[in-house]
Protein backbone atom coordinates (compact mmCIF):
# COMPACT_ATOMS: atom_id res chain seq x y z
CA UNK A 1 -34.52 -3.25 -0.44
CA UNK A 2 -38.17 -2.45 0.67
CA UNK A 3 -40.13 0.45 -0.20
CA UNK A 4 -42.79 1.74 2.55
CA UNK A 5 -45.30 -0.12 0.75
CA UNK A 6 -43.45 -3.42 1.31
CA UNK A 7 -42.38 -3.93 -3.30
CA UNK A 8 -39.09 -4.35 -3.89
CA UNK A 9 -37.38 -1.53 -6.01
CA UNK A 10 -37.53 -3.70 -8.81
CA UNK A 11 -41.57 -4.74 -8.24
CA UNK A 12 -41.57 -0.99 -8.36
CA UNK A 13 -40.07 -0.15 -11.80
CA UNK A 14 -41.79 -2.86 -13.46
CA UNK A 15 -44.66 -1.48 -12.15
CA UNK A 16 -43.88 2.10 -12.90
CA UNK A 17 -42.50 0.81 -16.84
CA UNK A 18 -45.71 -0.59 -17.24
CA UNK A 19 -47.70 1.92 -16.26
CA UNK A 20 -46.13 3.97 -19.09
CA UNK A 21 -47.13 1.67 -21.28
CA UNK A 22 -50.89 1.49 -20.57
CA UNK A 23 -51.18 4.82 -20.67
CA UNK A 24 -49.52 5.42 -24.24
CA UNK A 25 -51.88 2.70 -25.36
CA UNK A 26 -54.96 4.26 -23.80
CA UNK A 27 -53.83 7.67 -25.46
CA UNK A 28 -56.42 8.52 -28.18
CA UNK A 29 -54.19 8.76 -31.00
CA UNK A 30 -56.15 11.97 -32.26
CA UNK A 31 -54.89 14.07 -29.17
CA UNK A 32 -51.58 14.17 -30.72
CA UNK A 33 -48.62 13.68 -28.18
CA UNK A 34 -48.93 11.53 -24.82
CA UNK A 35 -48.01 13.50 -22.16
CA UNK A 36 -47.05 11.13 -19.91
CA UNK A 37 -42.87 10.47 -19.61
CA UNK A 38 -41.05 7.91 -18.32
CA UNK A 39 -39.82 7.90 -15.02
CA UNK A 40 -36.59 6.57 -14.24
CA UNK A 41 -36.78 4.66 -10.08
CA UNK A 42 -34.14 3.10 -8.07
CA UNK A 43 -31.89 3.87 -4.98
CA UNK A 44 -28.64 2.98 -6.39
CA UNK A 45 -27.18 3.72 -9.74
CA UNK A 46 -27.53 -0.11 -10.62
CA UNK A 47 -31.10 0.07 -10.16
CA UNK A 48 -31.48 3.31 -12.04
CA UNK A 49 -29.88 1.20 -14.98
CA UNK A 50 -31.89 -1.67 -14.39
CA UNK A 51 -34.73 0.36 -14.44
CA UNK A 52 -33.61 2.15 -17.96
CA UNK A 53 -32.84 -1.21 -19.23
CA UNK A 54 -37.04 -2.49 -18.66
CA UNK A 55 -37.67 0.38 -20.69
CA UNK A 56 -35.66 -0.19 -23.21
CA UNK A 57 -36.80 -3.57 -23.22
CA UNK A 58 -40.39 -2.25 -23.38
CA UNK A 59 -39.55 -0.43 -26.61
CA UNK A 60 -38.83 2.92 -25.15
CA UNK A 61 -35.85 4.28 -26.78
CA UNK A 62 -35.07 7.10 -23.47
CA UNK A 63 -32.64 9.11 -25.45
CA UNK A 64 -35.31 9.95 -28.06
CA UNK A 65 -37.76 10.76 -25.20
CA UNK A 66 -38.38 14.53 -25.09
CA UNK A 67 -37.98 14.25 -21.27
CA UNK A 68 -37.61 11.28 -18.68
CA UNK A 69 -38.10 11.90 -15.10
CA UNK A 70 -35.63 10.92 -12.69
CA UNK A 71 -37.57 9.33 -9.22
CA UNK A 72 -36.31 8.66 -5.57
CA UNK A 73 -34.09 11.54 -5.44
CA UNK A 74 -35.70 14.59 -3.48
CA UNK A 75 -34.63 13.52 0.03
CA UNK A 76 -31.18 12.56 -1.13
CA UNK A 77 -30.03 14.64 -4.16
CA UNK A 78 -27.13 16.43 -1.69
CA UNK A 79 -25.18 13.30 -2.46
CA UNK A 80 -22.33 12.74 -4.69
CA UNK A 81 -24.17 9.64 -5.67
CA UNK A 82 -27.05 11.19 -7.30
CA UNK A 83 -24.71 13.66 -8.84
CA UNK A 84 -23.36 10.92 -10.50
CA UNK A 85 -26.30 9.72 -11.22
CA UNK A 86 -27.67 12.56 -13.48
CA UNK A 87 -23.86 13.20 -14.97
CA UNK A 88 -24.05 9.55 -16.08
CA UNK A 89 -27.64 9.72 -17.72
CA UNK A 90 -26.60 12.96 -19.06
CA UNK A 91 -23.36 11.50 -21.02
CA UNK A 92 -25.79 8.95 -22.40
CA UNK A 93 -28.32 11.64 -24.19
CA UNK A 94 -31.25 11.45 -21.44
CA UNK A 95 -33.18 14.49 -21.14
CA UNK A 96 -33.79 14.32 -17.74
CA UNK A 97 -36.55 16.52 -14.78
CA UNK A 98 -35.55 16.55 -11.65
CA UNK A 99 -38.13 16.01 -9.33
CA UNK A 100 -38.49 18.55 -6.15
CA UNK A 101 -34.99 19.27 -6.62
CA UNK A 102 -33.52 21.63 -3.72
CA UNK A 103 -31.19 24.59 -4.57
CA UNK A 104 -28.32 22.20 -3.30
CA UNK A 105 -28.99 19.25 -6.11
CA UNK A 106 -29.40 22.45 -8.31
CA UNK A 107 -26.14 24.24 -7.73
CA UNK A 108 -24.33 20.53 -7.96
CA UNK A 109 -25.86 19.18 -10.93
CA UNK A 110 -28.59 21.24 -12.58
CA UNK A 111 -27.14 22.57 -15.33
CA UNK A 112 -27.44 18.54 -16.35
CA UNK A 113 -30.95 18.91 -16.31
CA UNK A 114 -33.70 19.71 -19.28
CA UNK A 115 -35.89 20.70 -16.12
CA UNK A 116 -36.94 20.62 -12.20
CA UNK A 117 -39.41 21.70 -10.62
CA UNK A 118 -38.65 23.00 -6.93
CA UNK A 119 -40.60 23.81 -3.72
CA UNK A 120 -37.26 25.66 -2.68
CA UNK A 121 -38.30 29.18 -3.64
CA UNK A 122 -41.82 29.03 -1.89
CA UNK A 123 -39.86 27.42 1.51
CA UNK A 124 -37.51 30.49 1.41
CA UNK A 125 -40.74 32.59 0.65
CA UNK A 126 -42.07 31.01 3.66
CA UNK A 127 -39.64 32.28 6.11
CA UNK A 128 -39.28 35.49 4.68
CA UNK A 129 -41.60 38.47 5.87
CA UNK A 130 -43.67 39.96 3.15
CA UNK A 131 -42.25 42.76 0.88
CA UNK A 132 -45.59 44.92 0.87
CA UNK A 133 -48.67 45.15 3.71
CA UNK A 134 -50.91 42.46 1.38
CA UNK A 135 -48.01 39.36 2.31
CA UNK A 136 -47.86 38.26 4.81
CA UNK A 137 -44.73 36.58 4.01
CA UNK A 138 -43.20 35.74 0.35
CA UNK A 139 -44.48 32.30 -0.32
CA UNK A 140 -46.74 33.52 -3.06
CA UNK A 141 -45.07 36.60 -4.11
CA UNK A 142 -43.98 36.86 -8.10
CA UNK A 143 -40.95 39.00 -7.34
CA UNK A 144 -39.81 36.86 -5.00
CA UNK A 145 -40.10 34.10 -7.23
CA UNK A 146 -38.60 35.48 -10.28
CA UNK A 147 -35.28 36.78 -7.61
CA UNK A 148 -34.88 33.04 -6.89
CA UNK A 149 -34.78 32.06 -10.21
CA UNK A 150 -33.02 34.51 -11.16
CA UNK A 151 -30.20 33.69 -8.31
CA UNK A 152 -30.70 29.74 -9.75
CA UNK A 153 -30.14 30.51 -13.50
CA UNK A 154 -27.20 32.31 -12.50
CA UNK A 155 -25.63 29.73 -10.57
CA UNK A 156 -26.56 27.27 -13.68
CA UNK A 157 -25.49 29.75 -16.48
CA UNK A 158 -23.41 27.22 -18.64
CA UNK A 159 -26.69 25.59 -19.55
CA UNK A 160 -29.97 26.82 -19.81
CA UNK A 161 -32.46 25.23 -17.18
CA UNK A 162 -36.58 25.41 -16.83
CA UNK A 163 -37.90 25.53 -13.59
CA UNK A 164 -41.21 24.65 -12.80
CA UNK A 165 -42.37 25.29 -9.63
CA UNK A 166 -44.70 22.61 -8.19
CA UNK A 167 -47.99 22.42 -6.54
């Protein structure tokens, strides 16, 4: 399979593993923790294990990783297979974000996840006129927000989960 920039999934985790790498080694050892996690890329589950597999290989142990970020999934985490997916990494110790996960991918699998971050809210927010004369709707409104989450969390109550809202 293809990406749109013409690499193959697997030229693409190589390429992402590596990455990882250079950037650990470039980290100035004085400025304490590198902040930059491992991604985990594929389309199917056999890739996603591929993918863990090249960093193992690398040297990065992902179950002592204090988070590893799970790619490709935003347009497709409605599926049972990326439910899977995360249940699977899950059972093996992985920390896992979720990338621009939706409310759906959050209600099916998010209490699996140390994290997401989610445009969700602010698309509601979006649609939704504004709760005082200074919004104009309630893309950028803190209540709002915090109603959301709350609504999330509650849906996700057998496991605590951070949401990070993204740019």
């Amino acid at each position: 399979m293809l990406a749109r920039t013409g690499l193959t999934i697997t030229e693409h985790q190589h390429r992402t593993v590596d990455n990882l790498l250079q950037l650990r080694q470039l980290w100035p050892a004085e400025c304490g923790r590198c902040p930059f996690v491992p991604v985990l890329q594929g389309w199917t589950a056999q890739d996603y294990q591929q993918c863990a597999q090249l960093y193992e290989a690398a040297g990065v142990r992902l179950a002592e990783e204090p988070i590893v970020g799970l790619g490709s999934v935003c347009r497709r985490q409605h599926t049972s297979q990326i439910e899977h997916l995360v249940h699977a990494l899950a059972r093996l110790g992985v920390a896992l974000h979720g990338f621009g996960v939706k409310t759906t991918g959050l209600t099916r699998y998010g209490r699996l996840l140390t994290s997401a971050d989610s445009l969700a809210w602010s698309y509601a927010g979006r649609r939704t006129p504004g709760c005082t004369p200074s919004h104009r709707n309630e893309a950028n409104c803190q209540r709002f927000a915090l109603a959301w989450h709350h609504r999330i969390l509650t849906r996700t109550a057998d496991r605590p989960l951070t949401l990070w809202d993204t740019p």
